[in-house]
C-alpha atoms as a PDB file:
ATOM      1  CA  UNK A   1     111.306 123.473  59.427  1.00  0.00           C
ATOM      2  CA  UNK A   2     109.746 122.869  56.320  1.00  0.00           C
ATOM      3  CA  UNK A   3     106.437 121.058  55.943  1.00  0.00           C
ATOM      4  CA  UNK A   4     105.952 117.246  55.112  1.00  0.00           C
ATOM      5  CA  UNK A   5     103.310 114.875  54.783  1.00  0.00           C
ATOM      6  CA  UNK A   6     103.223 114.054  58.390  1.00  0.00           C
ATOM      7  CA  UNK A   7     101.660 116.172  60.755  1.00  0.00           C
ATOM      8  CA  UNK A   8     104.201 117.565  62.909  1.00  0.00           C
ATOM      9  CA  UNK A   9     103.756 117.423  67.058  1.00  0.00           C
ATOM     10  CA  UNK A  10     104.515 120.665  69.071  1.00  0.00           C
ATOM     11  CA  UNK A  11     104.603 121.514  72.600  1.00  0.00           C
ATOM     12  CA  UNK A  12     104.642 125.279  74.048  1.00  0.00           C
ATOM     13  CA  UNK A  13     106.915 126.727  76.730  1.00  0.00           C
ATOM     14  CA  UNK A  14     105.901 128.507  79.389  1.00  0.00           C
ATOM     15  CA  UNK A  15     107.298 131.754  77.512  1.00  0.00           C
ATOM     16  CA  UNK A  16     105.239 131.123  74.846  1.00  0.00           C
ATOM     17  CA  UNK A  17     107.586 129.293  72.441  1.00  0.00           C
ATOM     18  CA  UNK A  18     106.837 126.774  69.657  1.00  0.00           C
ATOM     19  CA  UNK A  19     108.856 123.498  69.879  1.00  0.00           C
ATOM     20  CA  UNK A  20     108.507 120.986  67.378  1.00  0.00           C
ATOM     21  CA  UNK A  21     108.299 117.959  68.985  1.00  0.00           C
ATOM     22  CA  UNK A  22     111.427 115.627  68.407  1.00  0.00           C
ATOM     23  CA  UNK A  23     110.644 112.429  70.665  1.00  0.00           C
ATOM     24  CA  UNK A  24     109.432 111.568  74.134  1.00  0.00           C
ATOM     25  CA  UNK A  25     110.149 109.091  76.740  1.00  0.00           C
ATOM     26  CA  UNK A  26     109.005 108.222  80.119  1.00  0.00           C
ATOM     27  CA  UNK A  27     111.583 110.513  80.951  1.00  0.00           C
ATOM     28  CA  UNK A  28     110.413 113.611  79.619  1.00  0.00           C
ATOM     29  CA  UNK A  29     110.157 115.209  76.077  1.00  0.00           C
ATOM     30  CA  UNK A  30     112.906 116.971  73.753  1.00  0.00           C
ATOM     31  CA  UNK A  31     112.164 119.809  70.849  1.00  0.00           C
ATOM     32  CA  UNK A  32     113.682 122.384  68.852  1.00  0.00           C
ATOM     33  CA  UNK A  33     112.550 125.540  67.880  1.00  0.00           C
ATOM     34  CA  UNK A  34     113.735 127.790  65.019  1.00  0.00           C
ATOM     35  CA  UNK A  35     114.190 131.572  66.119  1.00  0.00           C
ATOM     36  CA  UNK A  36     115.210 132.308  62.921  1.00  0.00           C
ATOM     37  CA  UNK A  37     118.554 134.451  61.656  1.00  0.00           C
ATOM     38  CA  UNK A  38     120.057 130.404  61.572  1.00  0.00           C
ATOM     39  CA  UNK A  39     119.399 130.437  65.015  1.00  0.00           C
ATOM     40  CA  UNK A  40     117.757 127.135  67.176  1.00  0.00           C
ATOM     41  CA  UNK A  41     116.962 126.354  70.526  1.00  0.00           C
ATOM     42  CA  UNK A  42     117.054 122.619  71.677  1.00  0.00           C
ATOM     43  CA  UNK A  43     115.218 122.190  75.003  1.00  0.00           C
ATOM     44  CA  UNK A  44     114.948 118.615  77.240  1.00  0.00           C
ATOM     45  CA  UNK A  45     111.875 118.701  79.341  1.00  0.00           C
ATOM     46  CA  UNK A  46     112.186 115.885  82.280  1.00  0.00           C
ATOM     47  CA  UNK A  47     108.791 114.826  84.364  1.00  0.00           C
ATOM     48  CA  UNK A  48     110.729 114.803  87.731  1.00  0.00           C
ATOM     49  CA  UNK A  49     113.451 115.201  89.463  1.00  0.00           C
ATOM     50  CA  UNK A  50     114.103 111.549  89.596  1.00  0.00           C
ATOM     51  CA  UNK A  51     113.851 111.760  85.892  1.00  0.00           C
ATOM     52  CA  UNK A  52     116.250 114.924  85.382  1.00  0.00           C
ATOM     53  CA  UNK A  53     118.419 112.768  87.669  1.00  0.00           C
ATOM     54  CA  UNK A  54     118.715 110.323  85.388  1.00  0.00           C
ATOM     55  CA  UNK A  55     119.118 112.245  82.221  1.00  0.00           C
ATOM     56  CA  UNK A  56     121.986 113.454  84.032  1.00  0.00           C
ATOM     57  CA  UNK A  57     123.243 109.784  84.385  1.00  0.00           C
ATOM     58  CA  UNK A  58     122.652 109.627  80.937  1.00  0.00           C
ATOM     59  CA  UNK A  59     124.114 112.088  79.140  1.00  0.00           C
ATOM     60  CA  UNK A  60     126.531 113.994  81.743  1.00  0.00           C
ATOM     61  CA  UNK A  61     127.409 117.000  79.212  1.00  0.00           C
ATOM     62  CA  UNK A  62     123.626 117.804  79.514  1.00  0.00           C
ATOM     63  CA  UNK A  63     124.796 119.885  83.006  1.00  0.00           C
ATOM     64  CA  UNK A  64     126.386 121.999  80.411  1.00  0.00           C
ATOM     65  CA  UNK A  65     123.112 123.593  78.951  1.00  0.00           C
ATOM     66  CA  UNK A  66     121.510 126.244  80.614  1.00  0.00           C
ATOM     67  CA  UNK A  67     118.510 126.135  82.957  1.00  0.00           C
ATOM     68  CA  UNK A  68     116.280 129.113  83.100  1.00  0.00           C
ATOM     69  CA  UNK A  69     115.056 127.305  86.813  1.00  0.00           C
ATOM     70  CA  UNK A  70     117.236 124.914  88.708  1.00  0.00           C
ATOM     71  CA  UNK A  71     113.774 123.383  90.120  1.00  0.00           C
ATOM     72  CA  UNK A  72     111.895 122.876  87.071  1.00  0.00           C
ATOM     73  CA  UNK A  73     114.261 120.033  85.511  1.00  0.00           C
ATOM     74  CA  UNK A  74     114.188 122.024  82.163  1.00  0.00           C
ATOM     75  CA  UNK A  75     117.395 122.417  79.719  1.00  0.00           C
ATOM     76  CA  UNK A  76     118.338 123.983  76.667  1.00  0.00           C
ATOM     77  CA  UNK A  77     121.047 125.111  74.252  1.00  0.00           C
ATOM     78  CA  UNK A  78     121.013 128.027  71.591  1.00  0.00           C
ATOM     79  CA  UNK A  79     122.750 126.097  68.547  1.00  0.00           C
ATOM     80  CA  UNK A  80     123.952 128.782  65.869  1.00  0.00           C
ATOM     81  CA  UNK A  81     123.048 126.154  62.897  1.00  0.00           C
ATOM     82  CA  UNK A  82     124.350 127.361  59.023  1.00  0.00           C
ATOM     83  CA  UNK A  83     124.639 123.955  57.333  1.00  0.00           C
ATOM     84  CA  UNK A  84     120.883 123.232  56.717  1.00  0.00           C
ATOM     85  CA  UNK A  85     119.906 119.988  54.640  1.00  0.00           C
ATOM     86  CA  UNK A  86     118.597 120.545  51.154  1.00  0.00           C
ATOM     87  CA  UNK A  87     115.481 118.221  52.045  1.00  0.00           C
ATOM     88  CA  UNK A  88     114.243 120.932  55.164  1.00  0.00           C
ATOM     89  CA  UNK A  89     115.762 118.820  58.153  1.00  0.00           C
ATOM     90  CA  UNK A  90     117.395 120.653  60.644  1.00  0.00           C
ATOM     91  CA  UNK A  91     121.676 121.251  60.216  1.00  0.00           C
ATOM     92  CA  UNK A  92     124.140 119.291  61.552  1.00  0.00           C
ATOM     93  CA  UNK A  93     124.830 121.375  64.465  1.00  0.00           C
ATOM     94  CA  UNK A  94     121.065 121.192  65.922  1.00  0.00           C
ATOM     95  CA  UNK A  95     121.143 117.024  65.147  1.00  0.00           C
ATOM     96  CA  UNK A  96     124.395 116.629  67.026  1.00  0.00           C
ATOM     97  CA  UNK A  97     122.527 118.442  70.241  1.00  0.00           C
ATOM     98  CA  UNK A  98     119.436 116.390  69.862  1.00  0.00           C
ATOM     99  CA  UNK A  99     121.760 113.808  69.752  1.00  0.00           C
ATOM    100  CA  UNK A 100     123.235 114.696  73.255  1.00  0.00           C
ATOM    101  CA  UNK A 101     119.365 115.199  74.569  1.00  0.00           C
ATOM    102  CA  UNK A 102     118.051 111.744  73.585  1.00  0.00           C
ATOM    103  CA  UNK A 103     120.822 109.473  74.937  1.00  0.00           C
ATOM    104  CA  UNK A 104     119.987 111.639  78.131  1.00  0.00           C
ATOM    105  CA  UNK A 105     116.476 110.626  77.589  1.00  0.00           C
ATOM    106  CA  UNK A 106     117.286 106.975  76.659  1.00  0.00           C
ATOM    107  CA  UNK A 107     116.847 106.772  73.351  1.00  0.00           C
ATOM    108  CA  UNK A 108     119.901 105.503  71.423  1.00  0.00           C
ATOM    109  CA  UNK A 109     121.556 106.562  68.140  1.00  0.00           C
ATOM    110  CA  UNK A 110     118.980 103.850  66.385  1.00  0.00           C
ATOM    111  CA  UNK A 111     115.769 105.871  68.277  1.00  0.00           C
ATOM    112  CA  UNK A 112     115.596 102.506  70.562  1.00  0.00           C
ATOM    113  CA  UNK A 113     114.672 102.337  74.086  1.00  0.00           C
ATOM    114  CA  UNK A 114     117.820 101.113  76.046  1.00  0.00           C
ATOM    115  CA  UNK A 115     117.144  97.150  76.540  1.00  0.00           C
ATOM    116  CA  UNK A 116     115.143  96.419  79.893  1.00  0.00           C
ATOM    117  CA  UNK A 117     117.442  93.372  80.777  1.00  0.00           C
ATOM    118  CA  UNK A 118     120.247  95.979  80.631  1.00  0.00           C
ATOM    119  CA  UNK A 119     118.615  97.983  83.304  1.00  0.00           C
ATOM    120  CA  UNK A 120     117.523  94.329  85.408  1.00  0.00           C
ATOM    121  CA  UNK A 121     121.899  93.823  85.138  1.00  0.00           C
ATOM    122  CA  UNK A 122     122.499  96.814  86.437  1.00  0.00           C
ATOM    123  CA  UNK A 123     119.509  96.173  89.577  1.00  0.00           C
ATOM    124  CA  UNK A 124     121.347  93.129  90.273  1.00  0.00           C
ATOM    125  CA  UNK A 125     124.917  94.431  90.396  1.00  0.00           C
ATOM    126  CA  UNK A 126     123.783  97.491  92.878  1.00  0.00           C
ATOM    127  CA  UNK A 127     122.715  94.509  95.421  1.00  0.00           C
ATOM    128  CA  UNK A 128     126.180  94.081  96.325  1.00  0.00           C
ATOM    129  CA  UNK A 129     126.591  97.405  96.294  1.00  0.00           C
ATOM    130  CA  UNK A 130     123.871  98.280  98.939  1.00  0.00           C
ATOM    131  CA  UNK A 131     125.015  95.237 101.384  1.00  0.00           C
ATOM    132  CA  UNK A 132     128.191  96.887 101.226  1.00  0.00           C
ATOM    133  CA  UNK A 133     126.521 100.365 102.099  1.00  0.00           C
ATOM    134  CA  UNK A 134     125.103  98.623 104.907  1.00  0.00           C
ATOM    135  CA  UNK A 135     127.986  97.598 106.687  1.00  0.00           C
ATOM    136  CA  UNK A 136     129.926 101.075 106.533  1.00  0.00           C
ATOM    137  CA  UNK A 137     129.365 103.995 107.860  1.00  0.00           C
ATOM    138  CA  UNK A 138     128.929 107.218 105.475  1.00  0.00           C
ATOM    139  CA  UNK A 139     129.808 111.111 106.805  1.00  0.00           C
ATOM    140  CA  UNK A 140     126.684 112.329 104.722  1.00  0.00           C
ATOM    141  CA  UNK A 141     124.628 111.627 107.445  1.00  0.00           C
ATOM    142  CA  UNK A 142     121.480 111.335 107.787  1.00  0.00           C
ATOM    143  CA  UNK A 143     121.773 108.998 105.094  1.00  0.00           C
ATOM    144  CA  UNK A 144     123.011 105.783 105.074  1.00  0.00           C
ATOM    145  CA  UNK A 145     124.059 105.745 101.606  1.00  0.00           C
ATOM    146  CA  UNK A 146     127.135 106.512  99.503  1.00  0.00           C
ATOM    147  CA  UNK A 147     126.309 109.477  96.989  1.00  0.00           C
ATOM    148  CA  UNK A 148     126.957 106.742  94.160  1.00  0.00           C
ATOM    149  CA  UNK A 149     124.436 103.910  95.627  1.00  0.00           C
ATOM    150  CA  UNK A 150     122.202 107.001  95.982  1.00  0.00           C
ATOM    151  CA  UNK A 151     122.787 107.791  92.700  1.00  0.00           C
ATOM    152  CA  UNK A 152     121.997 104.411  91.062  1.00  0.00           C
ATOM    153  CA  UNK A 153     118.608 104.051  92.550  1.00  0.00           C
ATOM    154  CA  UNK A 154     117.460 106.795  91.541  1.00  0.00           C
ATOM    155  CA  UNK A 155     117.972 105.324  88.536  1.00  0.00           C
ATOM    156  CA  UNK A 156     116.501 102.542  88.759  1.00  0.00           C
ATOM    157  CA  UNK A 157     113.531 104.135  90.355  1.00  0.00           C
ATOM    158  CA  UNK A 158     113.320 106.013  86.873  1.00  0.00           C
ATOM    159  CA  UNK A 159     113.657 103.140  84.919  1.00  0.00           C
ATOM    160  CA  UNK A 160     110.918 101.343  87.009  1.00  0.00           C
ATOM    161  CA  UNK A 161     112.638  98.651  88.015  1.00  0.00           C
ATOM    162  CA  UNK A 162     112.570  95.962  90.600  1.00  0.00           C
ATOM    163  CA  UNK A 163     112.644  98.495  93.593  1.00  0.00           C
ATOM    164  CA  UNK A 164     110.672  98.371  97.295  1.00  0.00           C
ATOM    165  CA  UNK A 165     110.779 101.502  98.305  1.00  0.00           C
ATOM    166  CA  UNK A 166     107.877 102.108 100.291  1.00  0.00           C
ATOM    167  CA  UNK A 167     105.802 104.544  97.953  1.00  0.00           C
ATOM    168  CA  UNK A 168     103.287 101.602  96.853  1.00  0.00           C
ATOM    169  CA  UNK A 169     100.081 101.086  99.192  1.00  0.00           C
ATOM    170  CA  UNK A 170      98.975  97.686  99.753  1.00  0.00           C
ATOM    171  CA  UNK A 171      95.370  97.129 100.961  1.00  0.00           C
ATOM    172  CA  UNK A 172      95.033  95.009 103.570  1.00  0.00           C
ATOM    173  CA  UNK A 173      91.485  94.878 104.916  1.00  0.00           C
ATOM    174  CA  UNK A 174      90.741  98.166 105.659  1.00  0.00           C
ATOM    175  CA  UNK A 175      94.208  99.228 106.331  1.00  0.00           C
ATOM    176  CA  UNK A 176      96.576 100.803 104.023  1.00  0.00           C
ATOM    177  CA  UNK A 177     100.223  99.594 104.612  1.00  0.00           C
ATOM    178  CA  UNK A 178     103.471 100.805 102.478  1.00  0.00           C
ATOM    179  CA  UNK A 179     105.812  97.779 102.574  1.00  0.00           C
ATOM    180  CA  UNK A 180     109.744  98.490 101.532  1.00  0.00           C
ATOM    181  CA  UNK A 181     112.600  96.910 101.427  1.00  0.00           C
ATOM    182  CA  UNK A 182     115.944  97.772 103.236  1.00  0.00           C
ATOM    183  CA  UNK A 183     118.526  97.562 100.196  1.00  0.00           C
ATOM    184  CA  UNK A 184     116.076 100.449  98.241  1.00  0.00           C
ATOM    185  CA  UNK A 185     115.175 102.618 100.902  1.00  0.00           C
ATOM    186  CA  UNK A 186     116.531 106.045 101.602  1.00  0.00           C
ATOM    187  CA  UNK A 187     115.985 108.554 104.126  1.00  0.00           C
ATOM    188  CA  UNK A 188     113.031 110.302 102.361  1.00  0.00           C
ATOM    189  CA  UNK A 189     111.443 106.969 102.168  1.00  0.00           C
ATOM    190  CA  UNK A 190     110.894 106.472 106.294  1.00  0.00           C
ATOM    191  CA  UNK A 191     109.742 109.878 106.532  1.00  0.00           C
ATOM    192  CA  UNK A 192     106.586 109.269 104.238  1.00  0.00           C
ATOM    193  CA  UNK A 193     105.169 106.985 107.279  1.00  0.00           C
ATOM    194  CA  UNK A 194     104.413 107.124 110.824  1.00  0.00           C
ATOM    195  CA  UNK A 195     105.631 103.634 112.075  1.00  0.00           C
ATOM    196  CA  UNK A 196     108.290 101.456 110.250  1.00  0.00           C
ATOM    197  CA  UNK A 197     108.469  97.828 111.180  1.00  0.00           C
ATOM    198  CA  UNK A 198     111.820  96.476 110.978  1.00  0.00           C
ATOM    199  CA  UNK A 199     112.021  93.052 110.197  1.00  0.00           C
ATOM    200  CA  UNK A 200     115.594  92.709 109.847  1.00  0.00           C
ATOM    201  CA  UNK A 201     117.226  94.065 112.326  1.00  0.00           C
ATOM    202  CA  UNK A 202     120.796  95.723 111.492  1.00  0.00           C
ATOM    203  CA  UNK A 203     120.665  94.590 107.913  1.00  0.00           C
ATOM    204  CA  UNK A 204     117.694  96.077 107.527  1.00  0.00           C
ATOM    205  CA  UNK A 205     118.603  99.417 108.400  1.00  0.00           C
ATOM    206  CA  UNK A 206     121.007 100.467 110.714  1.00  0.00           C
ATOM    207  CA  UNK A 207     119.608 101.157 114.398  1.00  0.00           C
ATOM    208  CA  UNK A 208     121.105 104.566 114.381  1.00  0.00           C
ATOM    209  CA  UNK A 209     119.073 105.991 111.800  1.00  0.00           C
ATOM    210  CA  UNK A 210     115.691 104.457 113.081  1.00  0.00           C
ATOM    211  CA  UNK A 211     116.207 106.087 116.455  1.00  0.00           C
ATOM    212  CA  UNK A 212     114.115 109.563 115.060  1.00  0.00           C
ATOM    213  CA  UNK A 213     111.682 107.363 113.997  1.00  0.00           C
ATOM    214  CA  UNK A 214     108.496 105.597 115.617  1.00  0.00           C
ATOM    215  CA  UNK A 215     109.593 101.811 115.235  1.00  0.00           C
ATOM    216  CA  UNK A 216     108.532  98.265 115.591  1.00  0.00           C
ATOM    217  CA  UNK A 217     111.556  96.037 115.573  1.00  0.00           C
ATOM    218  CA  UNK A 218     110.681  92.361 115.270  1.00  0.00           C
ATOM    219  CA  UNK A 219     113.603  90.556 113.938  1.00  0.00           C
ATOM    220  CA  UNK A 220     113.076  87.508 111.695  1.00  0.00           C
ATOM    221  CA  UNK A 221     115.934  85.253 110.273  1.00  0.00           C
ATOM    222  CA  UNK A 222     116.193  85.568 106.803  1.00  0.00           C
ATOM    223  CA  UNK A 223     115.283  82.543 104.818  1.00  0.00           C
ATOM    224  CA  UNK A 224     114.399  81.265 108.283  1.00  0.00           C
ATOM    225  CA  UNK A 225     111.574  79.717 110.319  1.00  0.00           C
ATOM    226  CA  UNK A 226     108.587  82.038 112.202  1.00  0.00           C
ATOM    227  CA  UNK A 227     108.519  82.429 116.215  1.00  0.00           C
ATOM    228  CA  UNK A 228     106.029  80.897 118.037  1.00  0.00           C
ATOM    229  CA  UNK A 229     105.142  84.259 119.086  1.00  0.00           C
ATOM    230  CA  UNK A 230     104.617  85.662 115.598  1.00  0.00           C
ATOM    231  CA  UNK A 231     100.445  85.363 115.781  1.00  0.00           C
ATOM    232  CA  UNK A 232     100.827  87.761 119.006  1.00  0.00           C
ATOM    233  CA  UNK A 233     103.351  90.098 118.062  1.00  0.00           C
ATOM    234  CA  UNK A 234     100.858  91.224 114.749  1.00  0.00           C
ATOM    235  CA  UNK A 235      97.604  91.283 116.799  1.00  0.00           C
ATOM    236  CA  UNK A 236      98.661  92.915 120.100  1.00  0.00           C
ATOM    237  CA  UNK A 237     101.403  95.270 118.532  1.00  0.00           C
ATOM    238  CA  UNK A 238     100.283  95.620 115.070  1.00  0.00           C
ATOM    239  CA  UNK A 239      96.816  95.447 114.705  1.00  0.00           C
ATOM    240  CA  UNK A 240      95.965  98.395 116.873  1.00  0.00           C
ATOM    241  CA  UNK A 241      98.663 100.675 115.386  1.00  0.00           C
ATOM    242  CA  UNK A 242      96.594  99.865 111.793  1.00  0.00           C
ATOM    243  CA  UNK A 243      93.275 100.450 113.692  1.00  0.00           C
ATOM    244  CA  UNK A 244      94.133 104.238 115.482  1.00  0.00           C
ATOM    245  CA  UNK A 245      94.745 105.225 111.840  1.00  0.00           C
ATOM    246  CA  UNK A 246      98.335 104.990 111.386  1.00  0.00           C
ATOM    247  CA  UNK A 247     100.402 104.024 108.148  1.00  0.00           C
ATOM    248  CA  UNK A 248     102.969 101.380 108.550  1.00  0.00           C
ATOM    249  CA  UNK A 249     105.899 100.105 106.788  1.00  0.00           C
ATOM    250  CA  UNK A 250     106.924  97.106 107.352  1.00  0.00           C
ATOM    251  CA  UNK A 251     110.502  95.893 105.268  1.00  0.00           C
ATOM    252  CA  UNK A 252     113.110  93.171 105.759  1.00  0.00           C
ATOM    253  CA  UNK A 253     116.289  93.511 103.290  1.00  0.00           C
ATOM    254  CA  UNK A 254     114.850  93.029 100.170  1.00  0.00           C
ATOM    255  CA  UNK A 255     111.446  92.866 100.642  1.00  0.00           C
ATOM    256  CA  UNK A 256     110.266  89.509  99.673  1.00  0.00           C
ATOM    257  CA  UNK A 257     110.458  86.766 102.149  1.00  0.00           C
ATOM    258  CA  UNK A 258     110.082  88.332 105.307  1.00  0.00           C
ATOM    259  CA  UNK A 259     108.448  91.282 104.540  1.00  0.00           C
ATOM    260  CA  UNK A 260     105.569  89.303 102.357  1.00  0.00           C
ATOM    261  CA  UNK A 261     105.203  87.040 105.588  1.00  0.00           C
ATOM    262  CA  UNK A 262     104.225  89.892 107.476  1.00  0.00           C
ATOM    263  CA  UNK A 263     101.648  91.362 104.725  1.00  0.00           C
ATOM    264  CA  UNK A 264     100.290  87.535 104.051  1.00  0.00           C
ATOM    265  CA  UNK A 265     100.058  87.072 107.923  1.00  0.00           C
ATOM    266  CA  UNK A 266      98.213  90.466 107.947  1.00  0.00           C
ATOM    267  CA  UNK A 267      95.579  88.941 105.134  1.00  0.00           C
ATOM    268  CA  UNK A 268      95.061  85.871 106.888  1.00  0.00           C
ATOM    269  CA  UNK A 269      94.161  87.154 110.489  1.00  0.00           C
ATOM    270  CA  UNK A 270      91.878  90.663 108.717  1.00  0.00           C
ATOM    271  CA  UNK A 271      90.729  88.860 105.686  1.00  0.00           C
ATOM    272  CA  UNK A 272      89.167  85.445 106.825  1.00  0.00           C
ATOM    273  CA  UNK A 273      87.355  84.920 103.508  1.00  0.00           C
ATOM    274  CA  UNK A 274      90.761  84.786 101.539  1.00  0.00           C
ATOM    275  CA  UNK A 275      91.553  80.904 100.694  1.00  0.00           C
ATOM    276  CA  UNK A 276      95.400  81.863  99.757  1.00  0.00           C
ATOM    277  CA  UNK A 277      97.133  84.541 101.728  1.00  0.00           C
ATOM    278  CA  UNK A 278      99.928  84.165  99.166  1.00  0.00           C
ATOM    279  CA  UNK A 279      98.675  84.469  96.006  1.00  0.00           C
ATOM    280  CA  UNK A 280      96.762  87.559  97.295  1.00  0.00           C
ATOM    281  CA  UNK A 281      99.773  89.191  98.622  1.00  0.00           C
ATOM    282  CA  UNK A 282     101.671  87.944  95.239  1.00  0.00           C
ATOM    283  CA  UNK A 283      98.713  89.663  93.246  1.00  0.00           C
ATOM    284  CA  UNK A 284      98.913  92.589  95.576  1.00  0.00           C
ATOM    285  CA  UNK A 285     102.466  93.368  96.187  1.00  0.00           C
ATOM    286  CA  UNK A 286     104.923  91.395  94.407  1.00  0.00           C
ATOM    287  CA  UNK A 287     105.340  88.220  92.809  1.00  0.00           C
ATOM    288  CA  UNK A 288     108.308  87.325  94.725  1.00  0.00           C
ATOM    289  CA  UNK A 289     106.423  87.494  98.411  1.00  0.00           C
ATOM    290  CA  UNK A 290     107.247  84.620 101.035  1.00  0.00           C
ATOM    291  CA  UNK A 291     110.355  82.654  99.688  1.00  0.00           C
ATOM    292  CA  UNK A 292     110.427  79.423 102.252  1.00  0.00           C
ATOM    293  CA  UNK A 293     107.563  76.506 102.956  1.00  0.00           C
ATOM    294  CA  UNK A 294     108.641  77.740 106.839  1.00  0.00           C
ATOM    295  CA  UNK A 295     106.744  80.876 106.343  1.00  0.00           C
ATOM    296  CA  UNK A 296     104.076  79.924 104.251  1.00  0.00           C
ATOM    297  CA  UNK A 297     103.374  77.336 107.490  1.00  0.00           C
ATOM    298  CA  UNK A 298     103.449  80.097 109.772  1.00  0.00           C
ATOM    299  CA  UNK A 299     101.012  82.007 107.125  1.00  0.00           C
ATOM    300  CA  UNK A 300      98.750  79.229 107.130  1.00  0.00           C
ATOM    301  CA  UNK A 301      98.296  78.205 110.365  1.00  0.00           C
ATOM    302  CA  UNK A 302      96.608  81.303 110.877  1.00  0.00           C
ATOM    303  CA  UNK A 303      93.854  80.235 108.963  1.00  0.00           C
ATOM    304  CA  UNK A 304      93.764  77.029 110.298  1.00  0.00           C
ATOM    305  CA  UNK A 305      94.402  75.640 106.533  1.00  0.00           C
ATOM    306  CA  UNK A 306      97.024  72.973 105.408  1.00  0.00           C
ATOM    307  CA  UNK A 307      99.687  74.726 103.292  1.00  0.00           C
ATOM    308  CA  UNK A 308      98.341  73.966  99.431  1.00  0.00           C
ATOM    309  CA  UNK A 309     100.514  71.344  97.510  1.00  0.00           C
ATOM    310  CA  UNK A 310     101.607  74.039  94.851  1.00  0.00           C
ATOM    311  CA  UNK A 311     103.585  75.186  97.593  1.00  0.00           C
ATOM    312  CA  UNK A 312     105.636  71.670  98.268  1.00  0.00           C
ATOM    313  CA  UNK A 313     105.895  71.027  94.680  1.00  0.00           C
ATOM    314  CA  UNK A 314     105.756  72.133  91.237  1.00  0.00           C
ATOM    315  CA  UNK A 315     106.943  75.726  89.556  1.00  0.00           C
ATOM    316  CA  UNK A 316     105.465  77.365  92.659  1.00  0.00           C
ATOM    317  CA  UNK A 317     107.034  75.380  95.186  1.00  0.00           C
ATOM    318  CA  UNK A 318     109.388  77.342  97.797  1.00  0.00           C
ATOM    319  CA  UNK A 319     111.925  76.554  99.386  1.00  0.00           C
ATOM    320  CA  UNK A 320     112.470  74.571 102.515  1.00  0.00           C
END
């Protein structure tokens, strides 16, 4: 490739060749690299497997290149390229490969990242999906999921969406907990842990695939009010699972209402200097914690504190 003004970025393979750098995503990177005798090599570098997973998504054909490793998420394709532009770019036959690599890396014919709202469509639309998951069973035991609800969130992971899934420590105090949310979890996910806390009974996930697991089940109603008992249940059979040393994960179904009660609750009984459980657990966690004015009562009384008129009206008010 002939020299130009700019200076041109490179990266080196592990066998010691030169790639000249064509873009990079959060996905991974993409380069070419003359051999010479008209001959190229395109190579697609992805961060992860989640990534490669994606690319894959992507730009299906790119299962069609070779991979010197199947575990290190690394393709390429030897292009035989004759019909070289006059102005030093490479021929057509290289571009229409690095085409191929970038839509696998997300970059569109116009070098644009795909639009984020896109990618928020696409989060919605699996919801369905995942209910629907819930409610059959699947022969690819031990996971709940159908290979193409599987599929899609490791997507989404990728794209860093909207996803619970578990792999984000809250602090709570002096505890560490890893809230998720039933609709984005998969089997990996539990195994990260040593105690889930199932908020959501069946819908969150089904009974059958908690039963290997050390589990809490305390079932809330979603979108509903807070048992009297609620104050007990998280000192005398949460409290001292937190204090022997051991990580929780507490989820509902998707990880807002019920499962930001619990981690709010949590801040109000170990934090006692906090004035608002919510907006810490909001700052914390995830904007979207506690959905009704029903929890944020139950949250509340544990301090002893009216519930704060943002919460009753206004843009933060919730929902009775």
């Amino acid at each position: 490739m002939s020299s130009t003004d700019k200076e041109v970025r490179v990266f080196t393979a592990p066998g010691g060749t030169v790639y000249a750098m064509e873009c990079e995503t959060s996905l991974g990177r993409l380069g070419v690299a003359d051999l010479g005798n008209e001959k190229y090599r395109v190579r697609l570098e992805a961060n992860s497997s989640e990534a490669a997973a994606l690319a894959l998504i992507n730009e299906p054909n790119l299962a069609k290149w070779s991979q010197p490793k199947l575990d290190n998420y690394r393709y390429s394709l030897e292009v035989q390229g004759t019909n070289k532009a006059s102005n030093g770019k490479w021929p057509s036959e290289v571009k229409m490969a690095l085409l191929l690599a970038k839509r696998a890396l997300g970059v569109s014919i116009q070098d644009a990242p795909p639009v984020e709202a896109q990618a928020k469509d696409l989060a919605r639309a699996l919801t369905a999906l995942r209910r629907r998951d819930m409610s059959k069973s699947h022969p690819e035991a031990p996971s709940w999921r159908s290979k193409f609800v599987m599929d899609q969130l490791i997507y989404l992971r990728a794209a860093k969406q909207h996803v619970h899934h578990g792999q984000k420590p809250v602090q709570i105090g002096p505890y560490i907990v890893r809230p998720g949310a039933g609709l984005d979890l998969i089997w990996e996910d539990l195994e990260t842990v040593d105690v889930l806390v199932n908020l959501a009974g069946e819908r969150g996930i089904p009974g059958d695939y908690l039963k290997d697991f050390e589990s809490i089940d305390y079932e809330l109603v979603d979108f509903g009010g807070i048992p009297a008992d609620w104050e007990e249940f998280l000192k005398v059979q949460i409290l001292p699972v937190l204090k022997v040393g051991k990580l929780i994960m507490p989820f509902c179904e998707g990880g807002h209402g019920r499962t930001g009660t619990f981690l709010a609750s949590l801040i109000a009984i170990v934090e006692a200097d906090v004035e608002d459980p919510i907006a810490a657990i909001r700052e914390r966690y995830c904007d979207r914690a506690v959905e009704t004015l029903e929890q944020a009562e139950a949250i509340f009384a544990l301090t002893g504190k009216p519930v704060p008129a943002k919460y009753m009206f206004g843009p933060e008010r919730l929902i009775r």
